[in-house]
Protein backbone atom coordinates (compact mmCIF):
# COMPACT_ATOMS: atom_id res chain seq x y z
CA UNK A 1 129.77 -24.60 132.38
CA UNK A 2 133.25 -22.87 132.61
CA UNK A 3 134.04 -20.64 134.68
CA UNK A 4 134.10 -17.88 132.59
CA UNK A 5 130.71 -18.74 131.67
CA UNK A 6 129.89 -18.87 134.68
CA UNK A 7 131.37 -15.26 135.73
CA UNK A 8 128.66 -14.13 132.52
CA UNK A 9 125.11 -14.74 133.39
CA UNK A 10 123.72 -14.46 130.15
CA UNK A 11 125.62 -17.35 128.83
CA UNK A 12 128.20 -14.98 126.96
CA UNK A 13 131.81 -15.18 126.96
CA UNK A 14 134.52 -13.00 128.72
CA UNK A 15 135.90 -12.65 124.87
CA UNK A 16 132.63 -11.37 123.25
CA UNK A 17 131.84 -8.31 125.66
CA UNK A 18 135.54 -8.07 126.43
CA UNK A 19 135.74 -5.12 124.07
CA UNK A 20 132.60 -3.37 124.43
CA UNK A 21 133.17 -3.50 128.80
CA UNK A 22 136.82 -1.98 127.83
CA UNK A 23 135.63 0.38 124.93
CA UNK A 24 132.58 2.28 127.40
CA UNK A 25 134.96 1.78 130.60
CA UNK A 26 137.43 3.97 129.21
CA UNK A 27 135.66 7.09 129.04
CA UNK A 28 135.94 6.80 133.11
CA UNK A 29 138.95 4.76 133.88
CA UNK A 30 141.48 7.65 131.46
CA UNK A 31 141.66 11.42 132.87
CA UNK A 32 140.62 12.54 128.93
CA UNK A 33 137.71 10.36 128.52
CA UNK A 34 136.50 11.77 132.34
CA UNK A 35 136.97 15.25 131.25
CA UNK A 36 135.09 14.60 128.17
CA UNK A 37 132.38 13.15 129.72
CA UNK A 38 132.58 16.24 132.97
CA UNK A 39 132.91 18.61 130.21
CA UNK A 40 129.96 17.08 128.56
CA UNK A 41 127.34 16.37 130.78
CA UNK A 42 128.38 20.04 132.83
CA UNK A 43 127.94 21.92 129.46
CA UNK A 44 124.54 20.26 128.49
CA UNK A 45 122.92 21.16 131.61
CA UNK A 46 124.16 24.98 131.95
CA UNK A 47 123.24 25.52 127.75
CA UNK A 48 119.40 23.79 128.88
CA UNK A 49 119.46 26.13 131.89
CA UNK A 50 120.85 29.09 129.83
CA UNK A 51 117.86 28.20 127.36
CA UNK A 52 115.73 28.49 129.59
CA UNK A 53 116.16 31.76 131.39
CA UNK A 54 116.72 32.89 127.80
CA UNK A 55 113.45 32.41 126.32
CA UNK A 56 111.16 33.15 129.09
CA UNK A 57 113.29 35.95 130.18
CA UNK A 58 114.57 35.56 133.45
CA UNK A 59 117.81 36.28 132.45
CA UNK A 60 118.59 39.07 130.45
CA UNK A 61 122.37 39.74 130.32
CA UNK A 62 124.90 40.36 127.77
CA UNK A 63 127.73 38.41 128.94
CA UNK A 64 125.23 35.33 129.97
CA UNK A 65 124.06 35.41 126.75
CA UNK A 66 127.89 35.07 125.34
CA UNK A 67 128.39 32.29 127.59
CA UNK A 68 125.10 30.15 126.82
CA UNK A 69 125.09 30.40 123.02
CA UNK A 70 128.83 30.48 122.10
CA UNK A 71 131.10 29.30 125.43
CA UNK A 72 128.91 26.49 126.32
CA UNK A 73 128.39 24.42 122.77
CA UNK A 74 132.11 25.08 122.15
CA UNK A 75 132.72 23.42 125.26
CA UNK A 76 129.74 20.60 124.74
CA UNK A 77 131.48 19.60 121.16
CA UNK A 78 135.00 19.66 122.63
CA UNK A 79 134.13 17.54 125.14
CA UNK A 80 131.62 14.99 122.82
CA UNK A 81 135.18 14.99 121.06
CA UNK A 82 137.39 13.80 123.61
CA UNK A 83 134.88 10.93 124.74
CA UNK A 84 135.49 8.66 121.36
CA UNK A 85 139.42 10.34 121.25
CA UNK A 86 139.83 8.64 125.04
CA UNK A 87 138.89 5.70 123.51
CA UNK A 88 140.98 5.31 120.87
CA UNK A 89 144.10 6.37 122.93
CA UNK A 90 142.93 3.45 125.09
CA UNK A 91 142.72 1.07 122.36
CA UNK A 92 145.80 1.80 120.99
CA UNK A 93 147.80 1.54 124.65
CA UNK A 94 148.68 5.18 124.79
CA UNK A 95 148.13 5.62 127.74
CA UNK A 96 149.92 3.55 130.97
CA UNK A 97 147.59 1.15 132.32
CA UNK A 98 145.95 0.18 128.71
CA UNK A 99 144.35 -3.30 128.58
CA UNK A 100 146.75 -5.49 126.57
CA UNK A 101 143.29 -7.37 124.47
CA UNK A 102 143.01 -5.35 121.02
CA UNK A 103 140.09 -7.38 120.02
CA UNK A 104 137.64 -6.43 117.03
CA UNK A 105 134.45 -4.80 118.21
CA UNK A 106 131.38 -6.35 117.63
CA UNK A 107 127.93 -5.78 117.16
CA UNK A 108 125.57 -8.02 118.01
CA UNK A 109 121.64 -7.02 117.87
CA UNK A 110 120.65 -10.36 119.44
CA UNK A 111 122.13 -9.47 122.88
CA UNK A 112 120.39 -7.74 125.15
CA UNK A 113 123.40 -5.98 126.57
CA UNK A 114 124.51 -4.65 123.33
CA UNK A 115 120.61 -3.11 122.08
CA UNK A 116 120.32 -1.52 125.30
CA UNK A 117 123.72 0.67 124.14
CA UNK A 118 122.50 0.97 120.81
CA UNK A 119 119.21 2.43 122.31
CA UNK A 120 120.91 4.90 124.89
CA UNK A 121 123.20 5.87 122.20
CA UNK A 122 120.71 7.10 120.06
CA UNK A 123 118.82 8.49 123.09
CA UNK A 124 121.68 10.71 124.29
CA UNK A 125 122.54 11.42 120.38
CA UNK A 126 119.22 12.99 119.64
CA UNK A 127 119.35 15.09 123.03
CA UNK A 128 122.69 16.30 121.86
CA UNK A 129 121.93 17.38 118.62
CA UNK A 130 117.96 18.83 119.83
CA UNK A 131 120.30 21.23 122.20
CA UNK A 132 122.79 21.77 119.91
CA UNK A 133 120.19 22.96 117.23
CA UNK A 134 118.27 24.59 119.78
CA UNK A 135 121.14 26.96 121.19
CA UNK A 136 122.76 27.50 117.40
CA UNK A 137 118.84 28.61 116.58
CA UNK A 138 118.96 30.95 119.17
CA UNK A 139 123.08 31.66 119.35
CA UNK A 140 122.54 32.81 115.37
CA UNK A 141 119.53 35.27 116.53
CA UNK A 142 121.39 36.30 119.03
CA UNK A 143 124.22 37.25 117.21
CA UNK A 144 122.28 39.19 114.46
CA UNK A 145 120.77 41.82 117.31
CA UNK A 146 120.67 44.88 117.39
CA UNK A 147 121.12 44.43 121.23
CA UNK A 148 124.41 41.77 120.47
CA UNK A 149 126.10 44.80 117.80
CA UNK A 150 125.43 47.54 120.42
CA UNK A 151 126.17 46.31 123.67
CA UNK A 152 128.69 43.67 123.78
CA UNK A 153 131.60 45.88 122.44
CA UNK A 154 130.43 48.53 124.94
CA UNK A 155 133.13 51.08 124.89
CA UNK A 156 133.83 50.85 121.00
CA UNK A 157 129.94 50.73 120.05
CA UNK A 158 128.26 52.66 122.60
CA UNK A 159 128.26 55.89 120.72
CA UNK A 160 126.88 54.10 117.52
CA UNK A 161 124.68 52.45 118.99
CA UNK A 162 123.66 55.74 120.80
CA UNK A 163 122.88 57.17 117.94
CA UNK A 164 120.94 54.22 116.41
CA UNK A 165 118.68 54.14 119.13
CA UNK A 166 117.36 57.69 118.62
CA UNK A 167 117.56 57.15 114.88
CA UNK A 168 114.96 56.75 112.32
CA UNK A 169 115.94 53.70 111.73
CA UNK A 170 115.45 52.49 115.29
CA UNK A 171 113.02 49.74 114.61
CA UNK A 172 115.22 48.29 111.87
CA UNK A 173 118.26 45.57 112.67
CA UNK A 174 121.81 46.65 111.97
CA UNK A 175 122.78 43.05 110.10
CA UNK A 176 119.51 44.35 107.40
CA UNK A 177 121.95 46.74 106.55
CA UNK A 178 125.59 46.01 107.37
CA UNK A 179 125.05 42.43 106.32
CA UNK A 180 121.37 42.20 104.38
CA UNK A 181 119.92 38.75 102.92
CA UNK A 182 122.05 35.90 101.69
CA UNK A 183 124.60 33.45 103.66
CA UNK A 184 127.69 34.75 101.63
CA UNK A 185 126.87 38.23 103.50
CA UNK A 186 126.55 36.80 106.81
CA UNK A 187 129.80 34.68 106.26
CA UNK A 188 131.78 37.45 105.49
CA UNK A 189 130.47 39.39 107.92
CA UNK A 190 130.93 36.70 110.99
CA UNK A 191 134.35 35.78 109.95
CA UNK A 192 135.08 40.09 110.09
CA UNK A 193 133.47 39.75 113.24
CA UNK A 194 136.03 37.91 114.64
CA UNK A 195 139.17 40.01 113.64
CA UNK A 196 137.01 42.97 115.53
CA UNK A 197 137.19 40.98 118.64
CA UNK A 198 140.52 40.78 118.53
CA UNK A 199 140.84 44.27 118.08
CA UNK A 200 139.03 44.89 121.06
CA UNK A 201 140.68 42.50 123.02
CA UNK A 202 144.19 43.77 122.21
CA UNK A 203 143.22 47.37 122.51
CA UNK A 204 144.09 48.19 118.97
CA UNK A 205 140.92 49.61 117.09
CA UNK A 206 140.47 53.04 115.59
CA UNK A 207 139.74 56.11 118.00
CA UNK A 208 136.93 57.06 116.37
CA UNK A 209 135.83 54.40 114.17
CA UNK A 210 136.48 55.87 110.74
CA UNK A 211 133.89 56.42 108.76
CA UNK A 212 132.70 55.82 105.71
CA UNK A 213 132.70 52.07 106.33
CA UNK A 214 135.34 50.58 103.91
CA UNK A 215 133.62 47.24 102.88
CA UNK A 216 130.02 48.03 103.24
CA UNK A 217 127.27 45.93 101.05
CA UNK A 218 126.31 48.03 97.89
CA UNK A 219 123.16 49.92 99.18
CA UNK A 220 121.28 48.49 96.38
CA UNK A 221 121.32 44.84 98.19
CA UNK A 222 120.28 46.46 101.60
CA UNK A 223 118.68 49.86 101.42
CA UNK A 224 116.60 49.13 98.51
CA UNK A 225 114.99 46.11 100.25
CA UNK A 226 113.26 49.37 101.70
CA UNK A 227 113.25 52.31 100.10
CA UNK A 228 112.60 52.13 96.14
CA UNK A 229 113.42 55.01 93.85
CA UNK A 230 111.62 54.17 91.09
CA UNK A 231 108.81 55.31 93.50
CA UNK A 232 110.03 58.21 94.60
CA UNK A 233 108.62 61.27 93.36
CA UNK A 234 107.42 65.02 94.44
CA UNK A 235 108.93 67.77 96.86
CA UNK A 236 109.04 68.13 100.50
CA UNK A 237 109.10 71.00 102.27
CA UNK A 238 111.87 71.79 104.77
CA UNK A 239 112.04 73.67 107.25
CA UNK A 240 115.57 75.34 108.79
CA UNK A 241 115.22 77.30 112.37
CA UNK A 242 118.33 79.13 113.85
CA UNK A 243 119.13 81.84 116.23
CA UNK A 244 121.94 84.15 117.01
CA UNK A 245 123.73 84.79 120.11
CA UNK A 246 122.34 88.32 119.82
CA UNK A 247 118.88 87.48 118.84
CA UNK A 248 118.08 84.49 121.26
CA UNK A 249 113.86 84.66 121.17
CA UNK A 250 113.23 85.41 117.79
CA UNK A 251 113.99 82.48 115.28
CA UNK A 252 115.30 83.10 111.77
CA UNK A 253 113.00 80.60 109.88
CA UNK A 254 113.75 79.17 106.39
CA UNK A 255 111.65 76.89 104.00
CA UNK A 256 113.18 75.40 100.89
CA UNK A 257 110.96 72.90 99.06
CA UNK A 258 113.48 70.10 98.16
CA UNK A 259 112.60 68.11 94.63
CA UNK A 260 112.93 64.78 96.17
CA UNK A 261 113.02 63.56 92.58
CA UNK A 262 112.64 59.69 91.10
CA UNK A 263 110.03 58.76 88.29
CA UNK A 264 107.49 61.48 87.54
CA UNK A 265 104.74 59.57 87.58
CA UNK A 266 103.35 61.50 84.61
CA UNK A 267 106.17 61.64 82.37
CA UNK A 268 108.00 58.31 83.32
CA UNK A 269 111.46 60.56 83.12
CA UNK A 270 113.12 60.68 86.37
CA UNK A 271 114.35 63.56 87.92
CA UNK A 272 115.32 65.92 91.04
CA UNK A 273 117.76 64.72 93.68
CA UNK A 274 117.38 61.17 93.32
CA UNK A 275 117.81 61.22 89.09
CA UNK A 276 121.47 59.70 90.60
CA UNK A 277 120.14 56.20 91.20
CA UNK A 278 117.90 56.08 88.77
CA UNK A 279 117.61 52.59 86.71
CA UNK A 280 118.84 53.82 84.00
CA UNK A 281 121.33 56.50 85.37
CA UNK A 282 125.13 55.29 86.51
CA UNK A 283 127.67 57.89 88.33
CA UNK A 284 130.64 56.41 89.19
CA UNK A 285 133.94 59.04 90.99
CA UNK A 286 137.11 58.46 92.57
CA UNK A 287 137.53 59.71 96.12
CA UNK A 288 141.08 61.57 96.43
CA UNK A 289 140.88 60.86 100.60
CA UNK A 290 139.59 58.34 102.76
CA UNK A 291 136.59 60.41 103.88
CA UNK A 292 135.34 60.94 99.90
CA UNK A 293 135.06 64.32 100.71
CA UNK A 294 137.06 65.03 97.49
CA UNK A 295 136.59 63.96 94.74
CA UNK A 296 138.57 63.32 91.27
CA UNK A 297 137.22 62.11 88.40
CA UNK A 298 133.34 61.72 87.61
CA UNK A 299 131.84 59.14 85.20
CA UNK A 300 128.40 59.59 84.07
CA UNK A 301 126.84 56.68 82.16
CA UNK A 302 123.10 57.73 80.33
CA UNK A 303 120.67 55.52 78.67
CA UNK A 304 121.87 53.96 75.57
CA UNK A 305 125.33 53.67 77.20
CA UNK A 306 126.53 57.52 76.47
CA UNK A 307 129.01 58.32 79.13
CA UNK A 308 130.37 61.59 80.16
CA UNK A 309 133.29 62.03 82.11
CA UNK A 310 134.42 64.99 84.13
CA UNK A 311 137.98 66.13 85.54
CA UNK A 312 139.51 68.44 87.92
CA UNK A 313 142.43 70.32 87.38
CA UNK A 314 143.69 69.17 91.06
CA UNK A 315 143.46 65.20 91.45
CA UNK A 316 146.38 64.34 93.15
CA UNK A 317 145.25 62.14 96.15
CA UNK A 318 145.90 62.07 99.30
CA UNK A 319 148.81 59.91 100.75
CA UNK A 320 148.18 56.27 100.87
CA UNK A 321 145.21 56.57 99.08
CA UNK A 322 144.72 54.11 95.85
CA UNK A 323 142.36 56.00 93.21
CA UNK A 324 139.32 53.10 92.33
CA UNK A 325 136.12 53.72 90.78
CA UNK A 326 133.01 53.63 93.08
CA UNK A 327 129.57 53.35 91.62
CA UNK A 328 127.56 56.42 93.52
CA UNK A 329 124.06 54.94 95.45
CA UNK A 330 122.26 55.69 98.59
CA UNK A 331 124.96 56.05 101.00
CA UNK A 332 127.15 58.47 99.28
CA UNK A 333 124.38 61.27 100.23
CA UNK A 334 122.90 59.55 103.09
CA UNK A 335 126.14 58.84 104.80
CA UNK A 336 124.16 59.41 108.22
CA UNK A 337 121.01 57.34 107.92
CA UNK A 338 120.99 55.80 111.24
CA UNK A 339 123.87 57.09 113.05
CA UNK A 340 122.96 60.62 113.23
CA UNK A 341 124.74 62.97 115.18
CA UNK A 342 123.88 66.68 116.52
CA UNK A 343 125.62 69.72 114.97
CA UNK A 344 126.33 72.01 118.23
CA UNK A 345 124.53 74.78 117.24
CA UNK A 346 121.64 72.99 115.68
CA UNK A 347 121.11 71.33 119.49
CA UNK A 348 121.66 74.60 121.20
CA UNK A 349 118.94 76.16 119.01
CA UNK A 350 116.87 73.07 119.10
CA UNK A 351 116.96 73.79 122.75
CA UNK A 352 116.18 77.45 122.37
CA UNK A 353 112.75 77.14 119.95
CA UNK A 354 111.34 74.46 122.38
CA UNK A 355 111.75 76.27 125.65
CA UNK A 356 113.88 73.64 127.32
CA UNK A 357 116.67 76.15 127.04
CA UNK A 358 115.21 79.26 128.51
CA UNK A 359 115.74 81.98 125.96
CA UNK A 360 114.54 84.55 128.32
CA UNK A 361 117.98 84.23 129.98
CA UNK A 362 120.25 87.03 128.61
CA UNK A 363 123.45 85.28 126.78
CA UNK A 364 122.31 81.60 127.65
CA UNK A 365 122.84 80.77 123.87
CA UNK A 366 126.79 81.59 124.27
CA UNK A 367 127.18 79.97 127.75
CA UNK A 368 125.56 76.91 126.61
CA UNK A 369 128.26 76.59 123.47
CA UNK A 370 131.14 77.61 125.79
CA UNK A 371 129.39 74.70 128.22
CA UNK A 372 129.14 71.83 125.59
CA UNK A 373 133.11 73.11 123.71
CA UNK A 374 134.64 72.07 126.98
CA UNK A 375 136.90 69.18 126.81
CA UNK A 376 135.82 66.67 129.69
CA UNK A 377 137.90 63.83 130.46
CA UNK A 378 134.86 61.46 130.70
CA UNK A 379 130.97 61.32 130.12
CA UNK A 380 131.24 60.88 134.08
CA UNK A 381 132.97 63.77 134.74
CA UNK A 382 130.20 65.73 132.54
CA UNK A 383 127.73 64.35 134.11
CA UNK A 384 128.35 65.78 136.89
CA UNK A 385 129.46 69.20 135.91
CA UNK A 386 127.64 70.47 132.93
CA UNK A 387 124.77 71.55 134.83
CA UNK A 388 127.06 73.49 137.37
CA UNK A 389 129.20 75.02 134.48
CA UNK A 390 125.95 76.30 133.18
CA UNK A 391 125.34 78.05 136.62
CA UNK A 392 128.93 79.66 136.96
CA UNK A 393 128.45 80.66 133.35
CA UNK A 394 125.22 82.64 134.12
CA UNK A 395 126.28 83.70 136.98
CA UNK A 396 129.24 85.05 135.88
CA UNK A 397 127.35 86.97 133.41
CA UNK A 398 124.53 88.25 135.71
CA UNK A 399 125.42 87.81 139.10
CA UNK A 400 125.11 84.88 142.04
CA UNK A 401 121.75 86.54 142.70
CA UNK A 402 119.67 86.51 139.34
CA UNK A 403 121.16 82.47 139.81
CA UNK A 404 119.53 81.99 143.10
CA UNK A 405 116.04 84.00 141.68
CA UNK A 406 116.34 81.82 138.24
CA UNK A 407 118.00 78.61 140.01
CA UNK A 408 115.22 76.29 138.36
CA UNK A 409 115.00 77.63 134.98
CA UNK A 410 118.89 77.28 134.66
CA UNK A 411 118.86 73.95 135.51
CA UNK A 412 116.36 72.63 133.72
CA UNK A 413 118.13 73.98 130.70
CA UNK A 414 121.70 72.36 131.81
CA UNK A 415 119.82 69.68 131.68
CA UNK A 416 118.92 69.37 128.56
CA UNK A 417 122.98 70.42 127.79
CA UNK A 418 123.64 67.23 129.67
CA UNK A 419 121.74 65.05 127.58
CA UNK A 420 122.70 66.83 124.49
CA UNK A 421 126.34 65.82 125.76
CA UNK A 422 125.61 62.29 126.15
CA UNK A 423 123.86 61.99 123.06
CA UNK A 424 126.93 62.84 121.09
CA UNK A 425 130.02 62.82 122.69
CA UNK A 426 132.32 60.24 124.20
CA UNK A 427 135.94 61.49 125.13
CA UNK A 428 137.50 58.19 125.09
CA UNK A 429 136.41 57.23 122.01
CA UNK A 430 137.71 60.44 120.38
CA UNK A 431 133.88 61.09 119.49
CA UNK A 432 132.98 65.16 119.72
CA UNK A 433 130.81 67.72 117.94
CA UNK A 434 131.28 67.37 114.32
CA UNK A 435 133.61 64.56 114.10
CA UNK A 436 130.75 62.61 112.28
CA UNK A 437 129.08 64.92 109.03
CA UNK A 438 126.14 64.35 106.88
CA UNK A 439 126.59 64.88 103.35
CA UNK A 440 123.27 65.99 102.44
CA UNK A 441 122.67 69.44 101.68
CA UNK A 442 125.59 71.84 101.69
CA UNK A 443 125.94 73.45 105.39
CA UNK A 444 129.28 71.87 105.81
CA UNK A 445 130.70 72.68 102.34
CA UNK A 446 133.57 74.35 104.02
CA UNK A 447 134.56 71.29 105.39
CA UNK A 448 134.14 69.53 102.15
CA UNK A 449 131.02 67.66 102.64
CA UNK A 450 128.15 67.83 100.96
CA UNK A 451 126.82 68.50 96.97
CA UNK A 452 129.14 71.12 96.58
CA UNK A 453 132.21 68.07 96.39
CA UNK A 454 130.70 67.61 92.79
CA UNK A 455 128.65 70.05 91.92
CA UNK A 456 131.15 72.97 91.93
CA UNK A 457 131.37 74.37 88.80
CA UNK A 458 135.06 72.93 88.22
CA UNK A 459 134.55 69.24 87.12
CA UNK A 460 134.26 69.72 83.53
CA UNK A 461 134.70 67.57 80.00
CA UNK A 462 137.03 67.99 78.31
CA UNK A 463 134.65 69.58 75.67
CA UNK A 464 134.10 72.17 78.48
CA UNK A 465 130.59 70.55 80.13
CA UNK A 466 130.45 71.45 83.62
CA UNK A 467 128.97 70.45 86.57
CA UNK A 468 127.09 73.16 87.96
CA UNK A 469 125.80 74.62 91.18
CA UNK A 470 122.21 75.51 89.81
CA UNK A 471 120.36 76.02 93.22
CA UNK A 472 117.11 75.41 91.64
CA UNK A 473 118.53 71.61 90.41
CA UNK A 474 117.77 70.31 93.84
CA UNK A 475 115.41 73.12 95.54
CA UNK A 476 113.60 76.19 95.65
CA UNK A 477 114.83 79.04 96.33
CA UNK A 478 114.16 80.22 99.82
């Protein structure tokens, strides 16, 4: 026996396992193939640890969240990467102290020695991928909460998500309606995703987020999934409560029954408010700014194809603004369906009809607008001095000893100011009463919102068809 033999107890040859020794040894004897393997093995066991506090709850941050289902496997695959790259550097001497042998590597299934590798390959292989499957099953979930949307860009989100969480639609995911069903959706709106966090890593993102949303899926693909028009039908009443800052305790209380509209049930004709979006009904208009709040032309397509179109005499848009047709659907009235903010006075009288502003207190409507107008530097800063505003204010007005007699009552209703506040306003996102409107009804016409951008007895045919303002179109009179 030679003495190579010899050096081999199972009989095999320095020249057989030559490669194979070299090929495995490399991922330890090069500085890449270590850090691949550190890198590796390191990743593997935070991601199973990360997994684990995930799903039974242990561990319920934000940032470890980030780091478990996105930092980690990016780090796992780079470094399952560098393992086989170490070994080809090593093979092909790029690296100082390469082994000069460039054998052929061989498999042989009748060694011992070379099924145990197979075997531990394919060990460690299905490990890898069972994690990797695992964490991208729970990374993708992850990514398409609520709780991922709203908290992880804190500063540019929080108010949205604010909003969200006291919304109607509280119990219902933002991706079912910013992204809906379908992979080409989610795609588009992961790879958007990423140019966002850029903004907000550089700083440079809108101050408020400007709204409407530029590229948002047709509301037919999201909002329908939901709400179906061809079932909507009847009136609702509505009711509107406001006070003065003269007449504080007794409410000025209108009801308007609102003809909700869709497919009479009897008649099979749709009608009312939502006759726009029927099946068989397409409006399509041209916003003249960025906010649609004007609009140019109007396109009105009927059954059996007969379309109408109406003009203004003033179209010229608004700079940087190119004129496109946009077919009209849920959002165009419902431009607040989840993100709802307070008007001021609305909140104010809000607070006044359920007590937790006290309307007993003489001028308390006024001080609690001049309160909520002021200009605080930060949601911090009103924290802590809304509710003492509110006392100067009263005080100011009645005296430091109707405060002391009334102390309680005053701040219980700052208060409520104070949560009002945080509920809608956020100074460094440039986010303050009224910056974000509804379109439904007509209480901000001035301001061009509303029906009134349409239905205003100017956009006419040119065969002199208008489109009018008839109150009792959409509701009752009051």
């Amino acid at each position: 026996m030679s003495d190579q033999q010899q050096n081999n107890g199972d009989g095999k040859g320095d020249q057989e396992l030559g490669a194979w020794e070299r090929l495995l040894g490399c991922t330890w004897k090069t500085p890449l193939g270590f850090l691949g393997v550190g890198l590796t093995t390191v990743s593997i066991t935070l991601i199973i640890l990360g997994l684990i506090g995930h799903l039974t709850g242990l561990i319920a941050n934000h940032y470890f969240a980030i780091f478990t289902f996105l930092f980690l496997p990016a780090m796992m695959l780079f470094g399952l990467c560098l393992i086989p790259l170490s070994c080809y550097f090593r093979r092909k001497k790029w690296f100082k102290d390469s082994l000069i042998n460039t054998e052929h590597l061989k498999i042989d299934l009748a060694d011992k020695e070379h099924r145990k590798g197979i075997l531990l390959f394919i060990v460690l292989s299905v490990v890898n991928i069972t994690v990797l499957i695992l964490v991208a099953y729970e990374g993708y979930h992850f990514t398409d909460s609520s709780y991922f949307c709203g908290v992880v860009c804190h500063q540019v989100m929080d108010p949205e998500y604010t909003a969200y969480q006291r919304s109607p639609h509280a119990k219902v995911s933002c991706v079912s309606c910013h992204i809906g069903p379908g992979a080409n959706w989610y795609v588009q709106a992961k790879l958007s995703g990423l140019r966002q966090v850029k903004a907000v890593i550089d700083g440079d993102f809108n101050r408020p987020i400007p709204a409407p949303v530029e590229h948002l899926r047709p509301a037919r693909d999201t909002c329908e999934s939901c709400h179906w028009p061809e079932k909507f039908h009847g009136k609702r009443v509505k009711e509107f409560i406001s006070f003065t800052n003269d007449n504080q305790t007794d409410a000025d209380t209108q009801e308007i029954s609102l003809h909700i509209g869709g497919r009479n049930p009897i008649t099979s004709e749709f009608e009312g408010i939502h006759w726009h979006v029927s099946h068989d009904i397409k409006v399509e208009y041209q916003a003249l700014d960025e906010k649609r709040t004007k609009i140019g032309k109007i396109k009105v397509t009927r059954p059996g194809g007969v379309t109408e179109e109406y003009s203004i005499a003033d179209e010229v848009p608004e700079e940087g603004v190119a004129l496109k047709w946009r077919t009209m659907d849920c959002i165009d009235c419902h431009n607040r369906p989840t993100h709802v903010y307070d008007g001021l006075e609305e909140v104010i009288d809000f607070g006044l009809h359920s007590r937790k502003i006290n309307p007993e207190i003489a001028g308390i409507r006024e001080d609690s607008m001049s309160v909520l107008k002021t200009e605080y530097s930060s949601r911090d800063e009103a924290a802590e001095k809304i509710v003492e505003d509110l006392l100067e204010h009263v005080a100011k007005r009645h005296g430091n000893e109707f405060v002391a007699e009334h102390e309680k009552e005053i701040v219980v209703s700052g208060s409520f100011l104070l949560e009002a506040y945080l509920n809608n306003v956020w100074p460094k996102m440039k986010v303050t009463w009224g910056t974000y409107r509804q379109h439904l009804g007509h209480q901000y016409a001035d301001d061009g919102y509303g029906c009134f951008r349409c239905h205003d007895d100017e956009h006419e045919t040119k065969f002199g068809k208008i489109i009018g303002q008839d109150c009792n179109m959409c509701h009752d009179e009051p």
